[in-house]
PDB file of N, CA and C in Angstrom:
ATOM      1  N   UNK A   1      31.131  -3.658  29.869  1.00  0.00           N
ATOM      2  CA  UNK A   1      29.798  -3.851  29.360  1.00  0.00           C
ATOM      3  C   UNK A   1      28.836  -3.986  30.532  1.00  0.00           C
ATOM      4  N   UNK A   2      28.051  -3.218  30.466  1.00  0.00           N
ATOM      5  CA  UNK A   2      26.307  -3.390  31.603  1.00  0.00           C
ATOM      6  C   UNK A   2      25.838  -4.598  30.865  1.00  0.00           C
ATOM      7  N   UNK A   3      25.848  -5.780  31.645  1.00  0.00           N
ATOM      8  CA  UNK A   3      24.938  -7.062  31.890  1.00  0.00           C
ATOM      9  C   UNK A   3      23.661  -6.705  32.320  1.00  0.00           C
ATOM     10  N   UNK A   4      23.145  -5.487  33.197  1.00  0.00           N
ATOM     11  CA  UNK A   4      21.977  -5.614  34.027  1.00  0.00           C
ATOM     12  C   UNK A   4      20.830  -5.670  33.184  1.00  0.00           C
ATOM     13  N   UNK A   5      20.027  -6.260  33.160  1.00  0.00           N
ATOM     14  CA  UNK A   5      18.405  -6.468  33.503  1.00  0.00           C
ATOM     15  C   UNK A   5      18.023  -4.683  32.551  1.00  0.00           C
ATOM     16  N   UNK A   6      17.567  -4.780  31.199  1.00  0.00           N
ATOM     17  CA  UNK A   6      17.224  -3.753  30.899  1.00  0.00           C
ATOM     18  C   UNK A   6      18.143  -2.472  30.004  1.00  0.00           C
ATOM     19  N   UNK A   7      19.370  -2.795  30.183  1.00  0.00           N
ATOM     20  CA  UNK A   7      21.097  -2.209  29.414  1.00  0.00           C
ATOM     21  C   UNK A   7      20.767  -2.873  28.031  1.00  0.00           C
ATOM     22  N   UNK A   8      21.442  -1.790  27.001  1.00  0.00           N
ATOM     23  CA  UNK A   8      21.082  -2.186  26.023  1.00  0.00           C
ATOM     24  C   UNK A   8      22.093  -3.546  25.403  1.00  0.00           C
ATOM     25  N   UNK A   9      21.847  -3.968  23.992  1.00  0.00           N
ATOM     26  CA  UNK A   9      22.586  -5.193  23.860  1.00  0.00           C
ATOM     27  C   UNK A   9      24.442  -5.050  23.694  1.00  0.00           C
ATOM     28  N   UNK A  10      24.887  -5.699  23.877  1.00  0.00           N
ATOM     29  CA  UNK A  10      26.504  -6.116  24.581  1.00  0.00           C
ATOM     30  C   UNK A  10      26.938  -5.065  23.324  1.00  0.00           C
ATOM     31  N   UNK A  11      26.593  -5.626  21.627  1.00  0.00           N
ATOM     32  CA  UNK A  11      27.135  -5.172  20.359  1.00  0.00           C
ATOM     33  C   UNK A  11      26.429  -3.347  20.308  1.00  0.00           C
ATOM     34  N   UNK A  12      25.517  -2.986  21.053  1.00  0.00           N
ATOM     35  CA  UNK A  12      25.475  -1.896  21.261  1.00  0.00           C
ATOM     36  C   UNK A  12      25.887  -0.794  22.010  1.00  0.00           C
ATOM     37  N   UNK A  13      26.106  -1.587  23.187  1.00  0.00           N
ATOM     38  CA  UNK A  13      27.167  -0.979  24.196  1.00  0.00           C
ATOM     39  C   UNK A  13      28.802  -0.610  23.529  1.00  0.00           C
ATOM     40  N   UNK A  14      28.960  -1.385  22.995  1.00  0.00           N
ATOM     41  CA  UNK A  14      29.921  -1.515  22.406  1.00  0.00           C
ATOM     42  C   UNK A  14      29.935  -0.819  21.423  1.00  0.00           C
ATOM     43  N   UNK A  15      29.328  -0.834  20.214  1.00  0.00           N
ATOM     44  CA  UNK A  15      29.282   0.618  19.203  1.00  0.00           C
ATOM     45  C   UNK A  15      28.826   1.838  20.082  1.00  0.00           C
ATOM     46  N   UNK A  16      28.453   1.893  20.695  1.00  0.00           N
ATOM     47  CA  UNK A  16      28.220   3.304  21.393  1.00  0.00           C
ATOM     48  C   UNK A  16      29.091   4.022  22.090  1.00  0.00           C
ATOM     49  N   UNK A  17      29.977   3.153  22.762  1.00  0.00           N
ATOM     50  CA  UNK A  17      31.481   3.766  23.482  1.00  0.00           C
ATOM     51  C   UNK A  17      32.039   3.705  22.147  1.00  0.00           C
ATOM     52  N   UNK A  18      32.738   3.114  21.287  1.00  0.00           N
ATOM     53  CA  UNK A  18      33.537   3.297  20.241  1.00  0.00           C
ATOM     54  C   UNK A  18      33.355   4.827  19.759  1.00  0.00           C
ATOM     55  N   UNK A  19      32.141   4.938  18.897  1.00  0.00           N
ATOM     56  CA  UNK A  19      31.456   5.683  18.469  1.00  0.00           C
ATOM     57  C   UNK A  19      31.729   7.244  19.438  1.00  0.00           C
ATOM     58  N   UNK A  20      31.199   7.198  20.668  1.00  0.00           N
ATOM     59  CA  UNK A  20      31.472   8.270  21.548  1.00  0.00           C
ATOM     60  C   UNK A  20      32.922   8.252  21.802  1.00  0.00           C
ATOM     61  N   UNK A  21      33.279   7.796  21.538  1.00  0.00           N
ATOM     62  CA  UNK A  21      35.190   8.034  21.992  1.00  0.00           C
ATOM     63  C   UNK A  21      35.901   8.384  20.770  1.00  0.00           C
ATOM     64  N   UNK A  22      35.548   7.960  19.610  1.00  0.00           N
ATOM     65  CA  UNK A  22      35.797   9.041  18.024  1.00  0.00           C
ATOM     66  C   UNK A  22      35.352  10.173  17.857  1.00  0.00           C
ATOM     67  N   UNK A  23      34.649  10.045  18.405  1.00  0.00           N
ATOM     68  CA  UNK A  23      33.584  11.728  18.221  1.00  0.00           C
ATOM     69  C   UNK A  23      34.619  11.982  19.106  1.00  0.00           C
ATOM     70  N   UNK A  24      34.501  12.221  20.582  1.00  0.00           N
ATOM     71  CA  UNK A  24      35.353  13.142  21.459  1.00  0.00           C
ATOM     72  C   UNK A  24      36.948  12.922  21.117  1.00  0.00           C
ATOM     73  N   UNK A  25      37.174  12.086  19.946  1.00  0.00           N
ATOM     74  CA  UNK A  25      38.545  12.475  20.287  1.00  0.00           C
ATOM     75  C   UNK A  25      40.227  11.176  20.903  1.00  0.00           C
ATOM     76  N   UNK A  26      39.026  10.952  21.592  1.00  0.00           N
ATOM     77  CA  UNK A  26      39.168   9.892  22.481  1.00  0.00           C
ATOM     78  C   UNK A  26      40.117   8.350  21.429  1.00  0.00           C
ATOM     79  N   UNK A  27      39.552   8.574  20.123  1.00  0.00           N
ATOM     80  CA  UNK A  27      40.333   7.941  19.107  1.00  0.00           C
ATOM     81  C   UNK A  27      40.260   8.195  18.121  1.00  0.00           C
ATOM     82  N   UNK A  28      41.959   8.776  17.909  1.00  0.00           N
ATOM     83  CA  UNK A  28      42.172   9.702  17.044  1.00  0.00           C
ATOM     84  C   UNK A  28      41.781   8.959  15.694  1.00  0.00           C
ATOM     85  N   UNK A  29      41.758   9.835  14.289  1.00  0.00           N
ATOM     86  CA  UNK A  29      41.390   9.087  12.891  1.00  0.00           C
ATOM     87  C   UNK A  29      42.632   8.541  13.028  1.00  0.00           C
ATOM     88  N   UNK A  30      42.377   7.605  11.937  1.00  0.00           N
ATOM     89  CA  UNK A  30      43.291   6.540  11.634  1.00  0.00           C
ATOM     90  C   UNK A  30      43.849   5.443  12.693  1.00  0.00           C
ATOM     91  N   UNK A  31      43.032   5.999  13.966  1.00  0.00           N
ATOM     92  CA  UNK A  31      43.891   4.765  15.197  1.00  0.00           C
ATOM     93  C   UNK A  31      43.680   3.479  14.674  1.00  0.00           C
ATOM     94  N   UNK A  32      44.367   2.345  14.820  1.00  0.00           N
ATOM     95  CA  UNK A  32      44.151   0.984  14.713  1.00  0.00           C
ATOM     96  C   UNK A  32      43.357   0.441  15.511  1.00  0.00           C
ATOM     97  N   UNK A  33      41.779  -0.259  15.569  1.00  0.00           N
ATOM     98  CA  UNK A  33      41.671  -0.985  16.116  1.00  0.00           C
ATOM     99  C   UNK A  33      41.545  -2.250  16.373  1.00  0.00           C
ATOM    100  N   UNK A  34      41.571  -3.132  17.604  1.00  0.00           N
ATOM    101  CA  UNK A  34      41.546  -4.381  17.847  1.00  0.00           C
ATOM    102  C   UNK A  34      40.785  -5.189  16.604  1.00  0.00           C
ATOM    103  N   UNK A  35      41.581  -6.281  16.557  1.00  0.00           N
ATOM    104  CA  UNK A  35      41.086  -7.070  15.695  1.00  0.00           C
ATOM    105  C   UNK A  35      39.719  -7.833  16.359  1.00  0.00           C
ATOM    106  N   UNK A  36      38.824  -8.267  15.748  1.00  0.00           N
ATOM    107  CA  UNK A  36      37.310  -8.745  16.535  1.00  0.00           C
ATOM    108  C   UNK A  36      37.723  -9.932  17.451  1.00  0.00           C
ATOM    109  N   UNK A  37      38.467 -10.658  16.556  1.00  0.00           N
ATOM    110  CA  UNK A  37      39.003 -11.907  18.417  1.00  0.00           C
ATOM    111  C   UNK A  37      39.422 -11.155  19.241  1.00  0.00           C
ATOM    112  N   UNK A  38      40.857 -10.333  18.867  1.00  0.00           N
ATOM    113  CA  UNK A  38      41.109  -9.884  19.954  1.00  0.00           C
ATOM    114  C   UNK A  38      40.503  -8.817  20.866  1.00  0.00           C
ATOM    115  N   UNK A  39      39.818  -7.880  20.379  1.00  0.00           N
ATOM    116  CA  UNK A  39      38.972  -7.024  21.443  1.00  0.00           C
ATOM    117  C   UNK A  39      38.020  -8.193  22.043  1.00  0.00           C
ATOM    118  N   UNK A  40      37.149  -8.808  21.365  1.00  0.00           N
ATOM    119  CA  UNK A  40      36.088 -10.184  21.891  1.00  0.00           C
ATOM    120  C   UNK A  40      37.096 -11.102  23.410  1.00  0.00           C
ATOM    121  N   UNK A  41      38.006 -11.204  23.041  1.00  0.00           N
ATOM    122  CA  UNK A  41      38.844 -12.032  24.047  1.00  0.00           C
ATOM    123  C   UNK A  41      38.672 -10.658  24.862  1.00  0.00           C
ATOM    124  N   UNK A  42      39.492  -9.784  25.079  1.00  0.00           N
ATOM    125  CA  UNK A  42      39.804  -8.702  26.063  1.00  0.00           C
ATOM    126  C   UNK A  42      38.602  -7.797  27.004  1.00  0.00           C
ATOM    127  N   UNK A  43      37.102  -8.223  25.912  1.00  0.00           N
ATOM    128  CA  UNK A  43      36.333  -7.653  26.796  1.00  0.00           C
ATOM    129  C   UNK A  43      35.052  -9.033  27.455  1.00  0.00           C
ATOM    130  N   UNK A  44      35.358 -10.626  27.024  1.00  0.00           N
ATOM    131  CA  UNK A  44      35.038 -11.616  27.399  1.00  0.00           C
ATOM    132  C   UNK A  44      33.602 -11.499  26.877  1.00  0.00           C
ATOM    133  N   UNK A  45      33.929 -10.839  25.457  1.00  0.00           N
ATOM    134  CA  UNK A  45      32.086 -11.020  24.603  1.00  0.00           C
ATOM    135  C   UNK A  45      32.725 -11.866  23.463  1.00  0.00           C
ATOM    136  N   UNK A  46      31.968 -12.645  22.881  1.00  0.00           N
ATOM    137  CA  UNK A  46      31.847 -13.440  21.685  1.00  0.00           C
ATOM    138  C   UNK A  46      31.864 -12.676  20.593  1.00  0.00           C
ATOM    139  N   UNK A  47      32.867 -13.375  19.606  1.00  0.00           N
ATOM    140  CA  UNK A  47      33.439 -12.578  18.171  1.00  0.00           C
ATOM    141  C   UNK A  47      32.518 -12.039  17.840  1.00  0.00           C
ATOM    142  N   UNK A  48      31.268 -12.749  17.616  1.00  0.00           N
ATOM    143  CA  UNK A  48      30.461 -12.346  16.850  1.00  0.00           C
ATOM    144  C   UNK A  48      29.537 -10.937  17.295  1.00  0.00           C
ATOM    145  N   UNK A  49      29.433 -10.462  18.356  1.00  0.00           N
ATOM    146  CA  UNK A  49      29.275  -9.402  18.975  1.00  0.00           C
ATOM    147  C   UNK A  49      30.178  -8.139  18.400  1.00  0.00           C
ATOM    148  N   UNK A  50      31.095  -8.912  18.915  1.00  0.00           N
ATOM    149  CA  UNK A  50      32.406  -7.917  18.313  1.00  0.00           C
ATOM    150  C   UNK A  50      32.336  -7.314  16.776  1.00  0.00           C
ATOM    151  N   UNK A  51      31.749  -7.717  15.818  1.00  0.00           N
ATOM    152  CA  UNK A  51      31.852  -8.306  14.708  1.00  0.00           C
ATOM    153  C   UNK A  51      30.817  -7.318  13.946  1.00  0.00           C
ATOM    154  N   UNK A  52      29.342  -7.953  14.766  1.00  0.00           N
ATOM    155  CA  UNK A  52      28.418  -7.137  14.344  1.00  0.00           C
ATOM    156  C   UNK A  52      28.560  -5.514  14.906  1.00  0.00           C
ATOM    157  N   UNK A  53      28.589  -5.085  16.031  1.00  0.00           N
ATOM    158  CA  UNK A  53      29.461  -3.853  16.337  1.00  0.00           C
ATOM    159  C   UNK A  53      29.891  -3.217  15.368  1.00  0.00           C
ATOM    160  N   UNK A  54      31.363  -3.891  15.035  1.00  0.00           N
ATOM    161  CA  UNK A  54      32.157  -3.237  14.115  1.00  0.00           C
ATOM    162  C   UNK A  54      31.666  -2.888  12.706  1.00  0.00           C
ATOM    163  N   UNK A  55      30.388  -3.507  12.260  1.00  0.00           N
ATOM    164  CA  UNK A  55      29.425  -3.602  10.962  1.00  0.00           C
ATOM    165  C   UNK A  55      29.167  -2.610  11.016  1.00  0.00           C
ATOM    166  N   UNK A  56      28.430  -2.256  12.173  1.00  0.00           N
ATOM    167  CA  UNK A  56      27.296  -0.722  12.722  1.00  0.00           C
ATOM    168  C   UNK A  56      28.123   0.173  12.464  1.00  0.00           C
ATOM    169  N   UNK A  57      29.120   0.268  13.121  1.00  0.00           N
ATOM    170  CA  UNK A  57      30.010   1.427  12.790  1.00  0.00           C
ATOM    171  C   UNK A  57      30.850   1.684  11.763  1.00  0.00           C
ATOM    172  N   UNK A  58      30.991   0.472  11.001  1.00  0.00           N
ATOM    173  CA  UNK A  58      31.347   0.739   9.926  1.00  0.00           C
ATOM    174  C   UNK A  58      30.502   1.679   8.494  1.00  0.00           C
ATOM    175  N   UNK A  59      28.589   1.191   8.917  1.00  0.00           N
ATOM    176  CA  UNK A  59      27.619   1.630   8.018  1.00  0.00           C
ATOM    177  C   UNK A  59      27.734   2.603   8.575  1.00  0.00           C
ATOM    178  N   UNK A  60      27.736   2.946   9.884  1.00  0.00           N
ATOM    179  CA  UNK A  60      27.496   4.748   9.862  1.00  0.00           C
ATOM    180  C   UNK A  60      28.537   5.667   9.981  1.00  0.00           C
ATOM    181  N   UNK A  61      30.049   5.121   9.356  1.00  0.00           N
ATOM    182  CA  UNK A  61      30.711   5.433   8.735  1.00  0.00           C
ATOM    183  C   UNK A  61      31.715   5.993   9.799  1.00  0.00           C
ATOM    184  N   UNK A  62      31.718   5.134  10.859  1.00  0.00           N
ATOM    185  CA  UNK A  62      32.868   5.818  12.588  1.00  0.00           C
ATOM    186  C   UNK A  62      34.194   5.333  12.231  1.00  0.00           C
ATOM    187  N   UNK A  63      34.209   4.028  11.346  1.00  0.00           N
ATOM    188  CA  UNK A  63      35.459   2.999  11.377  1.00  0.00           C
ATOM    189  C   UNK A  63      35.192   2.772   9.868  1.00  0.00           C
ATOM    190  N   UNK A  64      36.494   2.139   9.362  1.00  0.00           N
ATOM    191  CA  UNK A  64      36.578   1.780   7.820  1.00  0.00           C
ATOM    192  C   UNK A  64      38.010   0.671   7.795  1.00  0.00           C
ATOM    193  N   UNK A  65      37.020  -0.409   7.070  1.00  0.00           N
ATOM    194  CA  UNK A  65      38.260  -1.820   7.382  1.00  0.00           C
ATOM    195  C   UNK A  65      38.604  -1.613   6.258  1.00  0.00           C
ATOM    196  N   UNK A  66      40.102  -2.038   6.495  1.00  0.00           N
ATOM    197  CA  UNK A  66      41.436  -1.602   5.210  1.00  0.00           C
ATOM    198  C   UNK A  66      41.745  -3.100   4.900  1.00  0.00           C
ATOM    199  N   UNK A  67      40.905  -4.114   4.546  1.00  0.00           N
ATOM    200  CA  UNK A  67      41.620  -5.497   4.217  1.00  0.00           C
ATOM    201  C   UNK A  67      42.320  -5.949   5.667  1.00  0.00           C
ATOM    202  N   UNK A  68      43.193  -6.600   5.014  1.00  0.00           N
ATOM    203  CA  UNK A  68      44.076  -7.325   6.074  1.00  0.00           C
ATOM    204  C   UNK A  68      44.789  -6.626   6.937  1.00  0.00           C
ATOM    205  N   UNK A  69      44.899  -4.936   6.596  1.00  0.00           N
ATOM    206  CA  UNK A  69      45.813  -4.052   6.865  1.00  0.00           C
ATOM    207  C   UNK A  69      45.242  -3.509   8.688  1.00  0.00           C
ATOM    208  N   UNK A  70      43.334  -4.022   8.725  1.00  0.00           N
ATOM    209  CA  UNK A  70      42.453  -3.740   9.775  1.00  0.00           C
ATOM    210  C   UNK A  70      42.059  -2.775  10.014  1.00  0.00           C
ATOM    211  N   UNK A  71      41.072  -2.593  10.783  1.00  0.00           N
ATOM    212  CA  UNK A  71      40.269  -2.074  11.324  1.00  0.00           C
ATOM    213  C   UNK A  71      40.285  -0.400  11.654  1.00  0.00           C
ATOM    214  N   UNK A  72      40.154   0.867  11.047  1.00  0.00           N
ATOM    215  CA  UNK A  72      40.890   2.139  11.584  1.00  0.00           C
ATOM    216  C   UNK A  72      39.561   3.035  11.888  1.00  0.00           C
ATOM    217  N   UNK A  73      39.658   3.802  12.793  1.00  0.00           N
ATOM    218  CA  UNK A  73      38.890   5.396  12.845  1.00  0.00           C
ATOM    219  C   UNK A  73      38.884   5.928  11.632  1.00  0.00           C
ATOM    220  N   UNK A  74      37.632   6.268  11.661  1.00  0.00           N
ATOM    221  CA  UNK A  74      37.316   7.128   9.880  1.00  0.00           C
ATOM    222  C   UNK A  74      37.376   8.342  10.597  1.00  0.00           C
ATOM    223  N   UNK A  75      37.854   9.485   9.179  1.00  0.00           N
ATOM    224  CA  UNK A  75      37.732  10.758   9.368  1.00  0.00           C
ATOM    225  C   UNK A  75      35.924  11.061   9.372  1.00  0.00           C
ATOM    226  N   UNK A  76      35.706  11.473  10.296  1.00  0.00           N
ATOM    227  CA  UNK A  76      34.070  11.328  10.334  1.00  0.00           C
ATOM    228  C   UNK A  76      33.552  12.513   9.826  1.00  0.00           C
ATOM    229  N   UNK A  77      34.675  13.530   9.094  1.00  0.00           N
ATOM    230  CA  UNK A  77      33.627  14.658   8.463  1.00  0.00           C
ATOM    231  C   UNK A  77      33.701  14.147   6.988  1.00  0.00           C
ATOM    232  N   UNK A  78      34.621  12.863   6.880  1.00  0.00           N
ATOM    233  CA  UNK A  78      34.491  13.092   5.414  1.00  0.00           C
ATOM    234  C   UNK A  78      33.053  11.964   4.762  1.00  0.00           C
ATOM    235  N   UNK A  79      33.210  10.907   6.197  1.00  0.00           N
ATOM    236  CA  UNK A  79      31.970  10.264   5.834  1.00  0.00           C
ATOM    237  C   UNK A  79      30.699  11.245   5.834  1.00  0.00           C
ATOM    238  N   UNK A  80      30.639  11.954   6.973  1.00  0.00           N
ATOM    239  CA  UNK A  80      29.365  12.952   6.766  1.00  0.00           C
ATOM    240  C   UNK A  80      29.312  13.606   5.316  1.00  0.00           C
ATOM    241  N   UNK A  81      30.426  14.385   5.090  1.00  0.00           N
ATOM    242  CA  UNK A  81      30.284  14.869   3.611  1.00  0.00           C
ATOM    243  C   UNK A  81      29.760  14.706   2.312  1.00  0.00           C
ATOM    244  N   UNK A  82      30.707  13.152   2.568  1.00  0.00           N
ATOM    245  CA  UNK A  82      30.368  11.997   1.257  1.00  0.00           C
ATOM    246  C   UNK A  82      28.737  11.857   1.528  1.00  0.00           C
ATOM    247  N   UNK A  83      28.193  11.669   2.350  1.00  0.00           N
ATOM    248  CA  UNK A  83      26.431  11.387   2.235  1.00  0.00           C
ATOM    249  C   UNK A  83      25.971  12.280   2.065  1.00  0.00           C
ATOM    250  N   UNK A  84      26.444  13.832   2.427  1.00  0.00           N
ATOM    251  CA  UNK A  84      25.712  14.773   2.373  1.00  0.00           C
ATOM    252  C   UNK A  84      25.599  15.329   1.013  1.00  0.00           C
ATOM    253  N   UNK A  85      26.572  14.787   0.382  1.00  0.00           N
ATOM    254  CA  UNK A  85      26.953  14.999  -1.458  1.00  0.00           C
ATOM    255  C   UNK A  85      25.914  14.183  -1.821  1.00  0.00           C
ATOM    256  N   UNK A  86      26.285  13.201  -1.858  1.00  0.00           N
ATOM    257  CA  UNK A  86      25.304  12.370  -2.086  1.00  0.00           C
ATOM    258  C   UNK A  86      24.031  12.519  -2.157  1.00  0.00           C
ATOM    259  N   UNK A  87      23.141  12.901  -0.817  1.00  0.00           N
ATOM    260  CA  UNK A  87      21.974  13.167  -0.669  1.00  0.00           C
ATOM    261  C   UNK A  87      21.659  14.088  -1.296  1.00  0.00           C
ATOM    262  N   UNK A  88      22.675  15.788  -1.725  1.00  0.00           N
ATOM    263  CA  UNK A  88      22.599  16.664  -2.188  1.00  0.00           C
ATOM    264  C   UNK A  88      21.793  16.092  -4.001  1.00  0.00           C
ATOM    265  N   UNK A  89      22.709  15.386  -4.502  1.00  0.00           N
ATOM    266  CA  UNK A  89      22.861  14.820  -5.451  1.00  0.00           C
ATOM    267  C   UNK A  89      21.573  14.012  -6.047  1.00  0.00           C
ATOM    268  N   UNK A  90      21.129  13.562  -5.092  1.00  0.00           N
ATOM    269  CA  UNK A  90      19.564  12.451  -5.306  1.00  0.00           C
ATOM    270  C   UNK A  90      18.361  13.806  -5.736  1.00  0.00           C
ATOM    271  N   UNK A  91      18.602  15.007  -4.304  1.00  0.00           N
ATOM    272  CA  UNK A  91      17.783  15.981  -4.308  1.00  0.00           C
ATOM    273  C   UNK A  91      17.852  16.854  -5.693  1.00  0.00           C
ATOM    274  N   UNK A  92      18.869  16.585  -5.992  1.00  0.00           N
ATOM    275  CA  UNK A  92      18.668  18.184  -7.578  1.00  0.00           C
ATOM    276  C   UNK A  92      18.178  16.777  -8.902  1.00  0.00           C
ATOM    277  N   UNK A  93      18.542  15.759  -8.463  1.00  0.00           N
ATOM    278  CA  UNK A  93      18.119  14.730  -9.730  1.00  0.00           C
ATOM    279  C   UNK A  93      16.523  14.713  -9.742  1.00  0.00           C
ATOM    280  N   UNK A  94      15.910  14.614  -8.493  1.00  0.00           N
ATOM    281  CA  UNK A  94      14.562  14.734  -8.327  1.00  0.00           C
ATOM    282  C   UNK A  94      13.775  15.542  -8.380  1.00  0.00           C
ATOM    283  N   UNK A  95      14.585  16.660  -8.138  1.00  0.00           N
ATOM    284  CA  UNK A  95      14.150  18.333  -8.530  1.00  0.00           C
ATOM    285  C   UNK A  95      13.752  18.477  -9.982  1.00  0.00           C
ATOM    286  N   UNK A  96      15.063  17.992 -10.077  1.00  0.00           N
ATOM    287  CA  UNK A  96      15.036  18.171 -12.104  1.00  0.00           C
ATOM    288  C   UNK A  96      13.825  17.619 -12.907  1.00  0.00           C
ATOM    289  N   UNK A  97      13.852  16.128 -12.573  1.00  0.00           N
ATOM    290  CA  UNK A  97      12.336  15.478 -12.535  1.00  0.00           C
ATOM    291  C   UNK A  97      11.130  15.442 -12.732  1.00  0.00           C
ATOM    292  N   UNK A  98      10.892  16.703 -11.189  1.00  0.00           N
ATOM    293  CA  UNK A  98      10.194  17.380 -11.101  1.00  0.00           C
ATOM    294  C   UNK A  98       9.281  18.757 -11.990  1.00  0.00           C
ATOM    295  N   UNK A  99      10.158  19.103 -12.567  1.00  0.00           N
ATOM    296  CA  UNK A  99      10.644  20.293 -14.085  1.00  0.00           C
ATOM    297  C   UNK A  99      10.354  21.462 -12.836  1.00  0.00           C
ATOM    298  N   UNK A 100      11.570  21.524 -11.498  1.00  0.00           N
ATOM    299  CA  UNK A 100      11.669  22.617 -11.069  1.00  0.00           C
ATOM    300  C   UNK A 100      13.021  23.457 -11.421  1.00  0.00           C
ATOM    301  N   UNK A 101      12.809  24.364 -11.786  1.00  0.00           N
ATOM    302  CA  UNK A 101      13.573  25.599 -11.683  1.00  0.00           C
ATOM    303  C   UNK A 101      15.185  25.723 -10.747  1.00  0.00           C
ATOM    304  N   UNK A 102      15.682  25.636 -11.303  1.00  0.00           N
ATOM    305  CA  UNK A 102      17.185  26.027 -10.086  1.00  0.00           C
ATOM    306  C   UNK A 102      16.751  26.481  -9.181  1.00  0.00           C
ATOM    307  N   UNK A 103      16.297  27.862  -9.338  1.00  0.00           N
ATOM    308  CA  UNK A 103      15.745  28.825  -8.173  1.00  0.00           C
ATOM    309  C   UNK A 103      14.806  28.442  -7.621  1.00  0.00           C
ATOM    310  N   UNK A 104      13.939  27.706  -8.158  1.00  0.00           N
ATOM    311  CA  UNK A 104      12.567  26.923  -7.132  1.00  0.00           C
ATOM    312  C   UNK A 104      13.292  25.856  -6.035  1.00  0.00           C
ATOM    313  N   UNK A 105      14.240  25.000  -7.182  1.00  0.00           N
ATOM    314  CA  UNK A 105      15.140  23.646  -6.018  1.00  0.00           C
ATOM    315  C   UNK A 105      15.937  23.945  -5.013  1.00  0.00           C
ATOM    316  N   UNK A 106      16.524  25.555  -5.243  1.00  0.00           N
ATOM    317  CA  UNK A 106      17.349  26.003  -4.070  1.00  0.00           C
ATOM    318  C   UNK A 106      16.030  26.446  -3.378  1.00  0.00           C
ATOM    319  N   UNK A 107      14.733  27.148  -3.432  1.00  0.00           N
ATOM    320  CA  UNK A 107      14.635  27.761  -2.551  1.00  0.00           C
ATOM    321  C   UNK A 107      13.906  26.735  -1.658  1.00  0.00           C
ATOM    322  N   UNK A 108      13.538  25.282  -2.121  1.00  0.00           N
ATOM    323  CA  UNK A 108      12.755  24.500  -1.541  1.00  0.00           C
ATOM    324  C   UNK A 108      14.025  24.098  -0.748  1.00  0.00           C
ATOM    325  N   UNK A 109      14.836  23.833  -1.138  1.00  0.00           N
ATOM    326  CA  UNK A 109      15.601  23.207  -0.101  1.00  0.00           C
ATOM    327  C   UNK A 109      16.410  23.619   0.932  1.00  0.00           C
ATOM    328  N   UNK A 110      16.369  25.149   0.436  1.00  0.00           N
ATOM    329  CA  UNK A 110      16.577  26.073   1.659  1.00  0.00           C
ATOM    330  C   UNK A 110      15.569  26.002   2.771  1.00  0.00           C
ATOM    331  N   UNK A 111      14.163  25.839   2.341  1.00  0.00           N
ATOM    332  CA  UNK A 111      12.745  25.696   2.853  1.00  0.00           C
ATOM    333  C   UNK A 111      13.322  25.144   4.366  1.00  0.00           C
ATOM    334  N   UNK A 112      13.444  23.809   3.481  1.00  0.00           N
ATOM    335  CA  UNK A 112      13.867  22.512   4.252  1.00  0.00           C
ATOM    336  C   UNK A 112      14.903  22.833   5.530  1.00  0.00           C
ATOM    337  N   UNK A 113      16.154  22.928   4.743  1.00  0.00           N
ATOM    338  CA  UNK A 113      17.022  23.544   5.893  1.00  0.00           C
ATOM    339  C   UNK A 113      16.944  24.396   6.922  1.00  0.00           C
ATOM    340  N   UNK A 114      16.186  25.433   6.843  1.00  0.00           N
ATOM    341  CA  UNK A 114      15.536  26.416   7.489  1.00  0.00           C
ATOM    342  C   UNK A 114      14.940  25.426   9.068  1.00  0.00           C
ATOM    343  N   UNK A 115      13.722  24.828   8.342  1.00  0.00           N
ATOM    344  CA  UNK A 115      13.016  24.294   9.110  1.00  0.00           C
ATOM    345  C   UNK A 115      13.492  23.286  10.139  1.00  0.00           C
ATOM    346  N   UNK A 116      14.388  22.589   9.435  1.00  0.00           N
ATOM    347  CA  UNK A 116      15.462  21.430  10.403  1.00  0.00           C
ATOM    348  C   UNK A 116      16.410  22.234  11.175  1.00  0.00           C
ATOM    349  N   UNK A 117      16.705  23.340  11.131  1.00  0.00           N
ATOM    350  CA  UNK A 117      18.131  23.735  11.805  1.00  0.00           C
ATOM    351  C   UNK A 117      16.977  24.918  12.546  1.00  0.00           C
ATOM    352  N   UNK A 118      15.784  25.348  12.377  1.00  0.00           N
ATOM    353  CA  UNK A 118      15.543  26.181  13.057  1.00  0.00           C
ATOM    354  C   UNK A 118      15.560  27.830  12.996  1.00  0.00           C
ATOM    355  N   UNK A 119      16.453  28.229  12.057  1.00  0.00           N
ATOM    356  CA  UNK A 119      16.672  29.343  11.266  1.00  0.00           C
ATOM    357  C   UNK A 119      15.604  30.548  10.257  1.00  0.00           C
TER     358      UNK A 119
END
């Protein structure tokens, strides 16, 4: 962890290597990780650091706690998926709503996509 003057906070440092080391690979899905004392003991930060960390990454869906069973790497395309259903899902309810057209809701939201990806 960067202590210096200006580094971001300890529980962010900390979701951010986690986080970057699932993405690359670095930990595979399903690895086990440290329980919050014990990573907190091993990297000489307070549980509660540890703790909130593991929250963050749990909401943005890097890690997924199994009960007592602990702490594992999420498959991270399926969390992406699951929101992207989801979000899909909010969008045609609001469409509908709206009294747009199938073909109007796809093409608006093609609109959309277009514009975010650049295409």
């Amino acid at each position: 962890m960067d202590g210096s003057a200006g580094a971001a906070a300890p529980y962010e440092q900390l979701r951010t290597q986690i986080a970057e080391a699932a993405r690359a690979g670095r930990l595979p899905v399903g690895y086990k990780l440290p329980t919050v004392r014990g990573l907190a003991e091993e990297l000489g930060l307070a549980a509660n650091t540890v703790a909130k960390a593991y929250r963050a990454l749990e909401g943005d869906g890097v890690i997924e706690t199994r009960g007592r069973n602990g702490t594992f790497v999420a498959a991270a395309g399926d969390s992406a998926a699951r929101e992207a259903a989801a979000a899909a899902q909010a969008y045609a309810e609001r469409a509908r709503r709206l009294g747009l057209s199938f073909e109007e809701a796809t093409a608006a939201a093609l609109d959309g996509l277009r514009a975010r990806y650049g295409k």
